[in-house]
N, C-alpha and C. Protein backbone atom coordinates (compact mmCIF):
# COMPACT_ATOMS: atom_id res chain seq x y z
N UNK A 1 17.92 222.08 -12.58
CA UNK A 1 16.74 221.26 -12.77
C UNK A 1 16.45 221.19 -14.27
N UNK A 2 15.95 220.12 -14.64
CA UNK A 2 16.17 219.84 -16.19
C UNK A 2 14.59 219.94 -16.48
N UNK A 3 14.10 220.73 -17.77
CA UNK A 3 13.08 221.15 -18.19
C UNK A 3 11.94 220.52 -18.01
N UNK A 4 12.28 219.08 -17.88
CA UNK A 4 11.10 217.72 -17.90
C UNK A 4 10.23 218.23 -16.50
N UNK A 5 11.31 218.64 -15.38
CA UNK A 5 11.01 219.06 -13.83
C UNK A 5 10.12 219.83 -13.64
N UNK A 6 10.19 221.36 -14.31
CA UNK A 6 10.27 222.41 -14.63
C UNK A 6 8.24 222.47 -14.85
N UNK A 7 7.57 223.51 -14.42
CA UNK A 7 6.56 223.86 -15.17
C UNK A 7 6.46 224.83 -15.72
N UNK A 8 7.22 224.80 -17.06
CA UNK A 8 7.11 225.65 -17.85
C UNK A 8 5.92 226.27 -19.03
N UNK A 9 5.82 227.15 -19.23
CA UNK A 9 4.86 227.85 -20.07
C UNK A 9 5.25 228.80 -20.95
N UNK A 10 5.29 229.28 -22.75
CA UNK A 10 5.18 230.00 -23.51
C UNK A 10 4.16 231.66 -22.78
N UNK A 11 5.64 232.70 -22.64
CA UNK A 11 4.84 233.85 -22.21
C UNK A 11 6.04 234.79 -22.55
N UNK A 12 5.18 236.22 -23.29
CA UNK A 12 5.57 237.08 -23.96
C UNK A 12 6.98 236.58 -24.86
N UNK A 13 6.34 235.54 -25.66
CA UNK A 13 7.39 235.11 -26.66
C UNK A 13 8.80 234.33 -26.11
N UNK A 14 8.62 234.15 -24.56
CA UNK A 14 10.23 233.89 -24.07
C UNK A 14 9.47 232.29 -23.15
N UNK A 15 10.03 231.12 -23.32
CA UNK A 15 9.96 230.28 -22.26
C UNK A 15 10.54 230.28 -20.95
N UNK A 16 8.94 230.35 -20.03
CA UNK A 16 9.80 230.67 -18.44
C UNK A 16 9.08 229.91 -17.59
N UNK A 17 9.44 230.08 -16.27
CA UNK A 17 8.55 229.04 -15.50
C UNK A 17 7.34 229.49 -14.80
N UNK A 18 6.47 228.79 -14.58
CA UNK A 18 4.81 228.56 -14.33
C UNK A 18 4.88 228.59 -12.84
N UNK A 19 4.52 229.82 -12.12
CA UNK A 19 3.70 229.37 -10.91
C UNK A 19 2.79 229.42 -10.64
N UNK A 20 2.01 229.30 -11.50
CA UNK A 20 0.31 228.64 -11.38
C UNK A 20 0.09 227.54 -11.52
N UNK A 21 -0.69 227.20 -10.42
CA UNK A 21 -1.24 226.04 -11.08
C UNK A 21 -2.89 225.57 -11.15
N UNK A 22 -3.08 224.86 -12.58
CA UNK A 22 -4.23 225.15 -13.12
C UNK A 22 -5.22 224.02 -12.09
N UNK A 23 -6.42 224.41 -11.41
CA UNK A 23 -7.24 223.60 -10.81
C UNK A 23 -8.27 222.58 -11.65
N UNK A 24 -8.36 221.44 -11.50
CA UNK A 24 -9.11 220.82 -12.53
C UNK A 24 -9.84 219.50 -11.44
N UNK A 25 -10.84 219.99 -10.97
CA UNK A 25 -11.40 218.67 -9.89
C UNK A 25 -11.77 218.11 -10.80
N UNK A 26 -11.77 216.65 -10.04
CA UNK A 26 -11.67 215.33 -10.32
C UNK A 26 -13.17 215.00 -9.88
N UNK A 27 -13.80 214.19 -10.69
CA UNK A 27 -15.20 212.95 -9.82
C UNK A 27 -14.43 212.18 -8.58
N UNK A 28 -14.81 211.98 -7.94
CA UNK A 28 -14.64 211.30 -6.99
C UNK A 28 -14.09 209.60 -7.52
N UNK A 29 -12.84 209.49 -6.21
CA UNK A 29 -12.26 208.21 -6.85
C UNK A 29 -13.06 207.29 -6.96
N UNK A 30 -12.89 206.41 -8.21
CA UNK A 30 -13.41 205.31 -8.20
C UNK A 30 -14.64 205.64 -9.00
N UNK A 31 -15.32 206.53 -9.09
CA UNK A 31 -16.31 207.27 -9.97
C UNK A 31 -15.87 206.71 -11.36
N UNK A 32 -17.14 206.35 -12.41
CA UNK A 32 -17.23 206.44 -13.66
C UNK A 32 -16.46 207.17 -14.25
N UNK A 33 -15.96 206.48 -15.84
CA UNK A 33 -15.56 207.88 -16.47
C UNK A 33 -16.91 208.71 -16.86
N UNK A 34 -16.72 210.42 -16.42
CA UNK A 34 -17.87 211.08 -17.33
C UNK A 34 -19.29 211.24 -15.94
N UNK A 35 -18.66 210.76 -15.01
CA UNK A 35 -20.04 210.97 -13.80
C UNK A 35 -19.39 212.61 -13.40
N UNK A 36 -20.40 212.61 -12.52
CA UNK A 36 -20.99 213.86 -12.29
C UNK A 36 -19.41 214.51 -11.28
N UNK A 37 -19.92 216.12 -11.61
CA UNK A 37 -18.30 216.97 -11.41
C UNK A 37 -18.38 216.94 -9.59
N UNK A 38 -17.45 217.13 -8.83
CA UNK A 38 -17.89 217.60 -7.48
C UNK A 38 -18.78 219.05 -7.35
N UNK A 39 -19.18 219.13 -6.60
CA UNK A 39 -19.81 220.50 -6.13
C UNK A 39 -18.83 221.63 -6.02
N UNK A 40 -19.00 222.52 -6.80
CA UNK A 40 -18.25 223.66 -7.18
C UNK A 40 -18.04 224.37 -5.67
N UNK A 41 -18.89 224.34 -4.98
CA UNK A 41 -18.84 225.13 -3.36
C UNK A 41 -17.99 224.32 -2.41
N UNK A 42 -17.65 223.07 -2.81
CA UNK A 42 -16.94 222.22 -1.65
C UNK A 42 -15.54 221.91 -2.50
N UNK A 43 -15.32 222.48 -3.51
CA UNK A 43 -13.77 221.87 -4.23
C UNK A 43 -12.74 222.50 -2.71
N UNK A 44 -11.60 221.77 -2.96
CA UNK A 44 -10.79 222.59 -1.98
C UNK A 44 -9.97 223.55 -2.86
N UNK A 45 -9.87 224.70 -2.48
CA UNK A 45 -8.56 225.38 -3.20
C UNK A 45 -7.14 225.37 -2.24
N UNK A 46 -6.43 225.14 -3.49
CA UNK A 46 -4.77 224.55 -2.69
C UNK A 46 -3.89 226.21 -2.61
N UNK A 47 -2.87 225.93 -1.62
CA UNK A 47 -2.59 227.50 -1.29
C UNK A 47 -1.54 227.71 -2.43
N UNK A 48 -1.28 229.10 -2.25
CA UNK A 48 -0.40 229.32 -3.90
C UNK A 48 -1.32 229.81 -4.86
N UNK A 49 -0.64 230.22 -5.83
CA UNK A 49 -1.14 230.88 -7.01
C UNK A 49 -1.92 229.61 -7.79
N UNK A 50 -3.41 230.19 -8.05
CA UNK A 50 -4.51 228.66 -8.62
C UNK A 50 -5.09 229.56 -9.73
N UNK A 51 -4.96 228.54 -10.84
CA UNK A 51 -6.29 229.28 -11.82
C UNK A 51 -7.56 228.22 -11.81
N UNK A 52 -8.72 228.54 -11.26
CA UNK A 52 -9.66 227.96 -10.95
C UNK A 52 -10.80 228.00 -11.86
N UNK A 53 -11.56 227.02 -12.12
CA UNK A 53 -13.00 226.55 -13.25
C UNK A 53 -13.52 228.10 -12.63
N UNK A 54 -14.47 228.31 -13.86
CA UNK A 54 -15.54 229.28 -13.53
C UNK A 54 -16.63 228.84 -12.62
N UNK A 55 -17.15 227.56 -12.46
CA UNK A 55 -17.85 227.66 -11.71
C UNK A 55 -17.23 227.48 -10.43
N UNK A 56 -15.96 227.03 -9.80
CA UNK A 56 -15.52 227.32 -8.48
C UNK A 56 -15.48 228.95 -8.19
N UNK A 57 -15.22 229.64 -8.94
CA UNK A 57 -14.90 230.79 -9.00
C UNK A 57 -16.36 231.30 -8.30
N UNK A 58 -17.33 230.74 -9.05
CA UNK A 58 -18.93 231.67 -9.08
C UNK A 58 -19.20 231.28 -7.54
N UNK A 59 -18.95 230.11 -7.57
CA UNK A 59 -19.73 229.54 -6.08
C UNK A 59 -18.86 229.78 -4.62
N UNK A 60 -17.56 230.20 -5.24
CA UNK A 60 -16.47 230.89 -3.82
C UNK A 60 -15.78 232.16 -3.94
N UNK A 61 -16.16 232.70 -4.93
CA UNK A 61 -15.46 234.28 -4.91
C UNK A 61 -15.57 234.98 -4.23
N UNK A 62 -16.72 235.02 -3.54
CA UNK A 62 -16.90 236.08 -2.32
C UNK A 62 -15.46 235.50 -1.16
N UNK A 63 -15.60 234.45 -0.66
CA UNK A 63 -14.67 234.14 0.18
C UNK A 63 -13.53 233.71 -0.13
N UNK A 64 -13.08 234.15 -1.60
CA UNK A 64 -11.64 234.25 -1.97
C UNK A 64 -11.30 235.72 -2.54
N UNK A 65 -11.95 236.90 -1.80
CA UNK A 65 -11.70 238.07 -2.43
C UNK A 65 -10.17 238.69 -1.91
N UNK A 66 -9.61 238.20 -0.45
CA UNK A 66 -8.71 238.49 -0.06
C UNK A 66 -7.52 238.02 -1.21
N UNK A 67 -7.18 236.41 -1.85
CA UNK A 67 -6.65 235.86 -2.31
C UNK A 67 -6.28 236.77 -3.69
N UNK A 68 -7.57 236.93 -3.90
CA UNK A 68 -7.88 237.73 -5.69
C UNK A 68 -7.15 238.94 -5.48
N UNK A 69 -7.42 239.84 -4.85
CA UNK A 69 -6.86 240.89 -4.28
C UNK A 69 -5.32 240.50 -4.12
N UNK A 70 -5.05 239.33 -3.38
CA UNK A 70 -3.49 239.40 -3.53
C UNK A 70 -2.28 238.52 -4.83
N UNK A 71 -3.59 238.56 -5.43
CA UNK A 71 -2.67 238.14 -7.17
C UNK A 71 -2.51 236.49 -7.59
N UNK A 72 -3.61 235.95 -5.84
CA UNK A 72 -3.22 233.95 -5.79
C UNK A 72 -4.44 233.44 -6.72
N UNK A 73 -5.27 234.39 -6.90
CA UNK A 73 -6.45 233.88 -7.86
C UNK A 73 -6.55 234.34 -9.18
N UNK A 74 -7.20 232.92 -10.57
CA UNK A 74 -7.46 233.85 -11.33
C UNK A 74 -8.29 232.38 -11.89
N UNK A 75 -8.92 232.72 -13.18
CA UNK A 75 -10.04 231.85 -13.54
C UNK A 75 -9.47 231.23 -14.92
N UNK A 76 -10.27 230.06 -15.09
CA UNK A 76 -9.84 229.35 -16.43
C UNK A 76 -11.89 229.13 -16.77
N UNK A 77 -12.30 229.04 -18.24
CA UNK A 77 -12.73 229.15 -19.05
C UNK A 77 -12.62 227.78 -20.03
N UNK A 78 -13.95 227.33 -19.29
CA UNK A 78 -14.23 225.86 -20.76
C UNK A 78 -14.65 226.35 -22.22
N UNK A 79 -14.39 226.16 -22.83
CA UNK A 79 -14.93 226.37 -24.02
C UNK A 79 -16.49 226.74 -24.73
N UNK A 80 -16.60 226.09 -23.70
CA UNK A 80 -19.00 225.89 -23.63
C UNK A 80 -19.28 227.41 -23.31
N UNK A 81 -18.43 227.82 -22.47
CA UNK A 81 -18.22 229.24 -21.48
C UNK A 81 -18.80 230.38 -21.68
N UNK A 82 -19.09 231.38 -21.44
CA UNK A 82 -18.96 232.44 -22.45
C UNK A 82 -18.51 233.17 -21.29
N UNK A 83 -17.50 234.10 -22.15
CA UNK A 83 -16.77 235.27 -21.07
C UNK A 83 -17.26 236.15 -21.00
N UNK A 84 -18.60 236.78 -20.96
CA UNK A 84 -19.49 237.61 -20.17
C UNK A 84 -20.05 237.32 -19.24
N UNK A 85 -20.03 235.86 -18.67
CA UNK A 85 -20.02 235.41 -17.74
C UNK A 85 -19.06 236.08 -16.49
N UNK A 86 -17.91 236.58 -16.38
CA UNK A 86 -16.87 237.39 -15.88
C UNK A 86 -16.99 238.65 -15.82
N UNK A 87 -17.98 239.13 -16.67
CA UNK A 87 -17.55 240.53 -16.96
C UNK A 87 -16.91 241.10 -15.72
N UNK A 88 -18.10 241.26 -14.95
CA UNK A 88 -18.20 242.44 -13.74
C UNK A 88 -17.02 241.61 -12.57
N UNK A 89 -16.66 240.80 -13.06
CA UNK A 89 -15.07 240.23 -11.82
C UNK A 89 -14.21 240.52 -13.10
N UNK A 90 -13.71 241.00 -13.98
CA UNK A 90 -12.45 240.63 -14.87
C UNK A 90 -11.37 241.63 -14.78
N UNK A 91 -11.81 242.82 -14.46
CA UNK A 91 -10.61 243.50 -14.01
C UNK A 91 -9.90 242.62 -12.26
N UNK A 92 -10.39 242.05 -11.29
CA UNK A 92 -9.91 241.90 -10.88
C UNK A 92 -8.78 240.57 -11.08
N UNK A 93 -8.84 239.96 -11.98
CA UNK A 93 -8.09 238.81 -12.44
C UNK A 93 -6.85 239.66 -13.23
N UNK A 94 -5.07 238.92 -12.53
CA UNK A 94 -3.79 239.08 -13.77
C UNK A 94 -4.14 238.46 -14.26
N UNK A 95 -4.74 237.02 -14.36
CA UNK A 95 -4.57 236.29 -15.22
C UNK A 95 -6.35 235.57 -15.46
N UNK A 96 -6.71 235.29 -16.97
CA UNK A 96 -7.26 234.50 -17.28
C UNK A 96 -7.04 233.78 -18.56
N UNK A 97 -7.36 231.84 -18.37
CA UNK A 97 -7.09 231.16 -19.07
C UNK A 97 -8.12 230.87 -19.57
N UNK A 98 -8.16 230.02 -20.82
CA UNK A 98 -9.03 229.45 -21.79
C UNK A 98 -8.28 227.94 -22.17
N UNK A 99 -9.56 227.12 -21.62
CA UNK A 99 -9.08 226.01 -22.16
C UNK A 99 -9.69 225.28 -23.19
N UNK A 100 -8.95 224.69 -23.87
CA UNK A 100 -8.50 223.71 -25.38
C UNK A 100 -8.56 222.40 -24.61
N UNK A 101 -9.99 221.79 -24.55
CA UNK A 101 -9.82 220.31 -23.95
C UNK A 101 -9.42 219.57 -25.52
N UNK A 102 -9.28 219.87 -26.68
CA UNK A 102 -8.68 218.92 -27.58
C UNK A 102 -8.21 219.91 -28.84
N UNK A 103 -7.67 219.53 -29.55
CA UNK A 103 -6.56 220.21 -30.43
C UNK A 103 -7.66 221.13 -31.57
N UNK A 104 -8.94 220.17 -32.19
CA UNK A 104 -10.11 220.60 -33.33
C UNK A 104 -11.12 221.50 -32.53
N UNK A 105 -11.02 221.92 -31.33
CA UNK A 105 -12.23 222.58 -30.63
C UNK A 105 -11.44 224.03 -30.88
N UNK A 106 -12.37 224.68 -31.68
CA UNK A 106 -11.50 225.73 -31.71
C UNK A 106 -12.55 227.69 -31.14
N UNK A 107 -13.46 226.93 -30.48
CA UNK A 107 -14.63 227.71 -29.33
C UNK A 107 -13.97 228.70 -28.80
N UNK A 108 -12.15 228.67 -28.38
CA UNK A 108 -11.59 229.35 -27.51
C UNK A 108 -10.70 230.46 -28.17
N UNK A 109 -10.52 230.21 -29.12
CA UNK A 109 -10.46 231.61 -30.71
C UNK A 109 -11.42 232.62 -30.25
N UNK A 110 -12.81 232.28 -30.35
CA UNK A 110 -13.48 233.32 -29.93
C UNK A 110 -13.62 234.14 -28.69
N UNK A 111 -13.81 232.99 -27.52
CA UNK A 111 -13.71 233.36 -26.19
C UNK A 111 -12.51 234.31 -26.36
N UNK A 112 -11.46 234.15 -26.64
CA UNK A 112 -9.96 235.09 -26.10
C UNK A 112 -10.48 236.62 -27.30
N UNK A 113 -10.61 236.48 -28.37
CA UNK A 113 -10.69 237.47 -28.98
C UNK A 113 -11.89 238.42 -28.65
N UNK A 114 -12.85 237.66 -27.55
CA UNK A 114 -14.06 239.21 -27.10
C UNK A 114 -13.60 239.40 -25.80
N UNK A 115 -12.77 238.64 -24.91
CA UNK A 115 -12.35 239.09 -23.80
C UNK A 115 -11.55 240.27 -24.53
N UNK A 116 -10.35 240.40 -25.28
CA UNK A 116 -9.88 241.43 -25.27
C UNK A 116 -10.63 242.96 -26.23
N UNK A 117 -11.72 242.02 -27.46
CA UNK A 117 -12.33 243.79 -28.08
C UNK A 117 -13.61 244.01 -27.10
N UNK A 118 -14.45 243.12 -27.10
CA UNK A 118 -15.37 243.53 -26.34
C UNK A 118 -15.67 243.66 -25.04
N UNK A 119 -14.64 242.78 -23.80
CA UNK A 119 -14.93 243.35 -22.92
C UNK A 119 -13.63 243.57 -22.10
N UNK A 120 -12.36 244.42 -23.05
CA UNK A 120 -11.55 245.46 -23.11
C UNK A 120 -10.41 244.78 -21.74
N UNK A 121 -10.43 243.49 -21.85
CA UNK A 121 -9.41 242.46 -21.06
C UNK A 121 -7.88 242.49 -21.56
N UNK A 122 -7.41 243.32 -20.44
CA UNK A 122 -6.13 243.97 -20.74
C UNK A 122 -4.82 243.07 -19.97
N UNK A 123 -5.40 241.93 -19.33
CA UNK A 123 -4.08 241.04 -18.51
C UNK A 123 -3.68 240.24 -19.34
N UNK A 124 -3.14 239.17 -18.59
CA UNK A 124 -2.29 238.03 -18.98
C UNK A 124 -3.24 236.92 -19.68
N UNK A 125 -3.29 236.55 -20.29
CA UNK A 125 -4.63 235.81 -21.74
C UNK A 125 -4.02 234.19 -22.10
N UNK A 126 -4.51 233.48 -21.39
CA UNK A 126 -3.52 231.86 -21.33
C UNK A 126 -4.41 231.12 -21.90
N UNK A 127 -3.57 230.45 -22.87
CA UNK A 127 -4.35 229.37 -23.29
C UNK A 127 -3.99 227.88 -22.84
N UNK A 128 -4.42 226.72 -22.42
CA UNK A 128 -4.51 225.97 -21.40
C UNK A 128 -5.12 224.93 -22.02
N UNK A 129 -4.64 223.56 -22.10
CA UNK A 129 -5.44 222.05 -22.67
C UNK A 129 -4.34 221.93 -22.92
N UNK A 130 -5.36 221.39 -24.53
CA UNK A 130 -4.70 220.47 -25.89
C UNK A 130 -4.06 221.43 -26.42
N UNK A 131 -2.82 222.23 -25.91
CA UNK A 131 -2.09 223.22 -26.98
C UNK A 131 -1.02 222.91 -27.25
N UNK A 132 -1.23 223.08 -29.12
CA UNK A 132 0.33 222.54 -29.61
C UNK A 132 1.01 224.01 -30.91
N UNK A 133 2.07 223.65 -31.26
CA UNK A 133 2.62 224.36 -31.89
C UNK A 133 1.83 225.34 -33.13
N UNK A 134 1.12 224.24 -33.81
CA UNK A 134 0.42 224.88 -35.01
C UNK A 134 -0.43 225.74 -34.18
N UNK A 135 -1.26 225.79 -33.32
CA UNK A 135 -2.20 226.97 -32.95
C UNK A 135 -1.25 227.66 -32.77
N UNK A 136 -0.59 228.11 -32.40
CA UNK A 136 0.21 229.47 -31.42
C UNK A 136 0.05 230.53 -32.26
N UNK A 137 0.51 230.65 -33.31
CA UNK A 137 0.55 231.87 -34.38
C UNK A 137 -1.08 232.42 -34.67
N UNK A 138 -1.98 231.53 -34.63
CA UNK A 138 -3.48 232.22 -34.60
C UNK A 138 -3.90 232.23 -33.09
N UNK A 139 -3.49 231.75 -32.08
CA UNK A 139 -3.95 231.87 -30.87
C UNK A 139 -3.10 233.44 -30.31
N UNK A 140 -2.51 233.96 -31.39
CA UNK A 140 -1.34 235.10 -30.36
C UNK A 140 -2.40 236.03 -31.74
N UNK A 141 -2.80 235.74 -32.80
CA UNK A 141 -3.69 236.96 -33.67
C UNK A 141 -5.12 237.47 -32.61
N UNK A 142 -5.30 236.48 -31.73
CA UNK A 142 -6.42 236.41 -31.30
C UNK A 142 -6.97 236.93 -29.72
N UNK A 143 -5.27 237.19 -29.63
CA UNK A 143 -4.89 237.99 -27.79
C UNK A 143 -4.47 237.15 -27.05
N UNK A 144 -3.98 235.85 -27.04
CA UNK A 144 -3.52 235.13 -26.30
C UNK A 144 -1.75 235.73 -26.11
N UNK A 145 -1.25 235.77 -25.21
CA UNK A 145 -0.14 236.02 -24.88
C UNK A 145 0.69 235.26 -23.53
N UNK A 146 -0.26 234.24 -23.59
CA UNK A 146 0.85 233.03 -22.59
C UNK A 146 0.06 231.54 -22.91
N UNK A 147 0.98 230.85 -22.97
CA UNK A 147 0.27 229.24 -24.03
C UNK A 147 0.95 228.30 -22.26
N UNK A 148 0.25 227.53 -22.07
CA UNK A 148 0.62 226.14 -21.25
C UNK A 148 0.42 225.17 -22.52
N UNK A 149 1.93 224.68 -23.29
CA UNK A 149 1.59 223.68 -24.01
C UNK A 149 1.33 222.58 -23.52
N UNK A 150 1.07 221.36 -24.12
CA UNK A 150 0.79 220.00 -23.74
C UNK A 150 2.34 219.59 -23.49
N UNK A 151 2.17 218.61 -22.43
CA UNK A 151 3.27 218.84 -21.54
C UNK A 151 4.21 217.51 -22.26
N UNK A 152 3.53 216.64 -23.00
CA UNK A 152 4.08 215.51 -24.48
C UNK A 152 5.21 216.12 -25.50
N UNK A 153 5.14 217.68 -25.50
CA UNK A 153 5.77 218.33 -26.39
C UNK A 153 6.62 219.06 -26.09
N UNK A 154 7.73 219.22 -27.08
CA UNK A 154 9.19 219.94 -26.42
C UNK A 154 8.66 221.70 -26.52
N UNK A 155 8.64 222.10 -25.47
CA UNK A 155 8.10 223.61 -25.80
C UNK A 155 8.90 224.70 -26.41
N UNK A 156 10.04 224.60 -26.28
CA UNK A 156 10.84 225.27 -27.36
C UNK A 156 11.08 225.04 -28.60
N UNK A 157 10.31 223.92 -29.21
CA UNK A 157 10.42 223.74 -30.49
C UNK A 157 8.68 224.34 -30.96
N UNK A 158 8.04 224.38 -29.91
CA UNK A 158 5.90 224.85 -29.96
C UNK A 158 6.61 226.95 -30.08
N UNK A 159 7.43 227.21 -29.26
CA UNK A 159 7.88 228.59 -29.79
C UNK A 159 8.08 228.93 -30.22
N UNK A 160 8.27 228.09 -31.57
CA UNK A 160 8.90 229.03 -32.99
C UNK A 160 7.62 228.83 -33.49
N UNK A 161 6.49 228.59 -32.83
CA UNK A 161 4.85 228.53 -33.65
C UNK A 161 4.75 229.71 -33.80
N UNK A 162 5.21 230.94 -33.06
CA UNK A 162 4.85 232.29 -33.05
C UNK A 162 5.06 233.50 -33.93
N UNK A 163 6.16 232.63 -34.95
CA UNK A 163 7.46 233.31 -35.80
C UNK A 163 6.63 232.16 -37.37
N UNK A 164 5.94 231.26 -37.45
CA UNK A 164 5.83 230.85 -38.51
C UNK A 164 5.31 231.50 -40.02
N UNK A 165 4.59 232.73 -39.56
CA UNK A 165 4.47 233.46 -41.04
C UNK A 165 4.82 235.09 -40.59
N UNK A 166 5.37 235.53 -41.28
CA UNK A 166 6.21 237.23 -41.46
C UNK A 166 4.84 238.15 -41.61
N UNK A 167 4.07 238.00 -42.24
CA UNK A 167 2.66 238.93 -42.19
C UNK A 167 0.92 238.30 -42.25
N UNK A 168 0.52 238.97 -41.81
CA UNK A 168 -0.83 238.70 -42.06
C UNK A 168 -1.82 239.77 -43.02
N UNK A 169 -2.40 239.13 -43.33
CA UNK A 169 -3.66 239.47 -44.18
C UNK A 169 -4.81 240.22 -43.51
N UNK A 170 -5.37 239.72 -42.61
CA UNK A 170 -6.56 239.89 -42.04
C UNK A 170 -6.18 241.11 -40.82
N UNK A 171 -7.40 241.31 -40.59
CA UNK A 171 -7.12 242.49 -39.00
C UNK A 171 -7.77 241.81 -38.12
N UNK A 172 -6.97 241.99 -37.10
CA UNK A 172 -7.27 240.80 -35.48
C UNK A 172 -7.00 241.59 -34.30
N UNK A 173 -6.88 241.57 -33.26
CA UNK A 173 -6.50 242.14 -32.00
C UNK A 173 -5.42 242.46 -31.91
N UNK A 174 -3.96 241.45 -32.85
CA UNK A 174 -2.62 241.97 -32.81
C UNK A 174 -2.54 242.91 -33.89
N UNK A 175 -3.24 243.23 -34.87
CA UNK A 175 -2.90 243.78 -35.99
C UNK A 175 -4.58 244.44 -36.56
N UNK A 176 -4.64 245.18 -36.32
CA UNK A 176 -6.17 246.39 -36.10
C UNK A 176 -6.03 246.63 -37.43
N UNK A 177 -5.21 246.85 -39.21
CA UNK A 177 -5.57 246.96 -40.08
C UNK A 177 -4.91 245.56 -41.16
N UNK A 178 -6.14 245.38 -42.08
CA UNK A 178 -5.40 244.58 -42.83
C UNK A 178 -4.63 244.74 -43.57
N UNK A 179 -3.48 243.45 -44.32
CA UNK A 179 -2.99 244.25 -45.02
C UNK A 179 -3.18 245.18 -45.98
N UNK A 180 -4.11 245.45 -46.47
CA UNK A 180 -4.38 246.29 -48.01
C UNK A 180 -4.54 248.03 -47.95
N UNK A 181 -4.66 248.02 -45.93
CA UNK A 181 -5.13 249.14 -45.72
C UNK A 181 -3.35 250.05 -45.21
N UNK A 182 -2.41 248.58 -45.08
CA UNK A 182 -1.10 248.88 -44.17
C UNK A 182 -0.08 249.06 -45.60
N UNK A 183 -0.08 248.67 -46.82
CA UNK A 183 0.98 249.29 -47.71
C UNK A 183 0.38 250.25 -48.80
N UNK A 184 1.25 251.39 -48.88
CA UNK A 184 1.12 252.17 -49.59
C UNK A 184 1.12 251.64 -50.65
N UNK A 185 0.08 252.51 -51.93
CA UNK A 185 0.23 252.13 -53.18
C UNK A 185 0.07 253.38 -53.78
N UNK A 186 0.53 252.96 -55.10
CA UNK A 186 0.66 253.71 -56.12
C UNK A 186 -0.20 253.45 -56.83
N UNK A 187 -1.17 254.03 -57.39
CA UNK A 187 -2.67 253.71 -58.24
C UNK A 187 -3.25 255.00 -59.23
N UNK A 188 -1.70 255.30 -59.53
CA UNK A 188 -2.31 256.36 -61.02
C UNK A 188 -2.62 255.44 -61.89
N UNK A 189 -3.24 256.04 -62.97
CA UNK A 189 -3.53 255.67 -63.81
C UNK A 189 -2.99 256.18 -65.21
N UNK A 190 -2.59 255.54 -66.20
CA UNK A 190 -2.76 256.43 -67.76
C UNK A 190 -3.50 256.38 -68.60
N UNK A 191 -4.35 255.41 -67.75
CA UNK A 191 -5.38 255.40 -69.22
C UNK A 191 -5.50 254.41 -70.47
N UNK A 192 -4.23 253.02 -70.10
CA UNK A 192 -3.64 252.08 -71.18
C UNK A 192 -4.50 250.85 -70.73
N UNK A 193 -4.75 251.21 -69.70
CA UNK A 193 -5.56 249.70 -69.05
C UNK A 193 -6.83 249.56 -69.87
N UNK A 194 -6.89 248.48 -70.17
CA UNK A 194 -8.52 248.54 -71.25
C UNK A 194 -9.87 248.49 -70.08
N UNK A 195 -9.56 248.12 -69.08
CA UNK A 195 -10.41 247.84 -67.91
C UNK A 195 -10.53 249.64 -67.50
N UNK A 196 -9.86 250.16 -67.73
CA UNK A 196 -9.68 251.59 -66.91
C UNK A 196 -11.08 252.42 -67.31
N UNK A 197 -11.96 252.68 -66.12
CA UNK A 197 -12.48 253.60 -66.00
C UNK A 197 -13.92 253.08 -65.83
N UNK A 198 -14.24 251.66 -66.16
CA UNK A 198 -14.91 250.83 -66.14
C UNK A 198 -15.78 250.77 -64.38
């Protein structure tokens, strides 16, 4: 089966295939663009592994605890979102996504980076939309560790987004010191520096 077929996804640095699939209800046919969402309590969920809106999640979790429990559920995250919204369900999720409805919204930097310091979100961390190559390398500083690129783009060429710079500067979730604190230096002094001691 040739890749086009394929639902593939960027995870732990290797391209492999996707059996999730991400839930995204629709307005009702024939509906406006931009009218009103269906009722979060009446979406249908399809059988198989689903990553579902937070608010389907809120309004049917009780009667998808069997599902959750068996690894077919997990939640996706608008941007507006906030992931303390989850707290007290997030250990039970492998997986939660964050979605990128456009390439400049960049709301979901934050969302992924307090799921993993502040509320200590140790699974599978997907990022989901408008994702293209240039994010990957700050979306993986930030705890993301599985990308659904935009499906327009060759994803093995969005994988070398991950490899585009050799070090970083700053301290993030992948890298807890910055650099200044990570190379040794040498900082005697003799005393020739006219600045010295200043």
């Amino acid at each position: 089966m040739s890749d086009a077929k394929k639902n593939l996804i960027i995870k732990q640095r290797s391209v492999v295939e996707d059996d999730w699939q991400v839930l995204r209800p629709a307005a009702a046919d024939g509906a406006a663009e931009g009218s009103e969402q269906p009722d979060p309590a009446t979406v249908a969920i399809p059988a198989g592994k689903v990553i579902l809106p937070l608010a389907v999640w809120q309004a049917q979790g009780a009667a998808l605890a069997g599902r959750v429990g068996a690894g077919e559920i997990a939640v996706w995250l608008a941007s507006d979102e906030r992931p303390e919204s989850i707290k007290a369900d997030l250990a039970k999720f492998a997986l939660v996504a964050v979605d990128f409805p456009k390439f400049t919204d960049g709301r979901g930097y934050s969302i992924a980076y307090n799921l993993r310091t502040r509320l200590g979100y140790a699974g599978e961390l997907r990022a989901i939309g408008d994702v293209l190559r240039d994010q990957l390398f700050s979306m993986q500083r930030v705890g993301f560790d599985a990308y659904a690129t935009r499906p327009d783009r060759d994803i093995h060429e969005a994988l070398k987004g991950l490899s585009d710079f050799s070090e970083t500067y700053q301290a993030s979730v992948d890298q807890k010191q910055p650099l200044f604190r990570r190379l040794p230096r040498d900082l005697r002094h003799d005393g020739s520096d006219v600045g010295s001691g200043i």
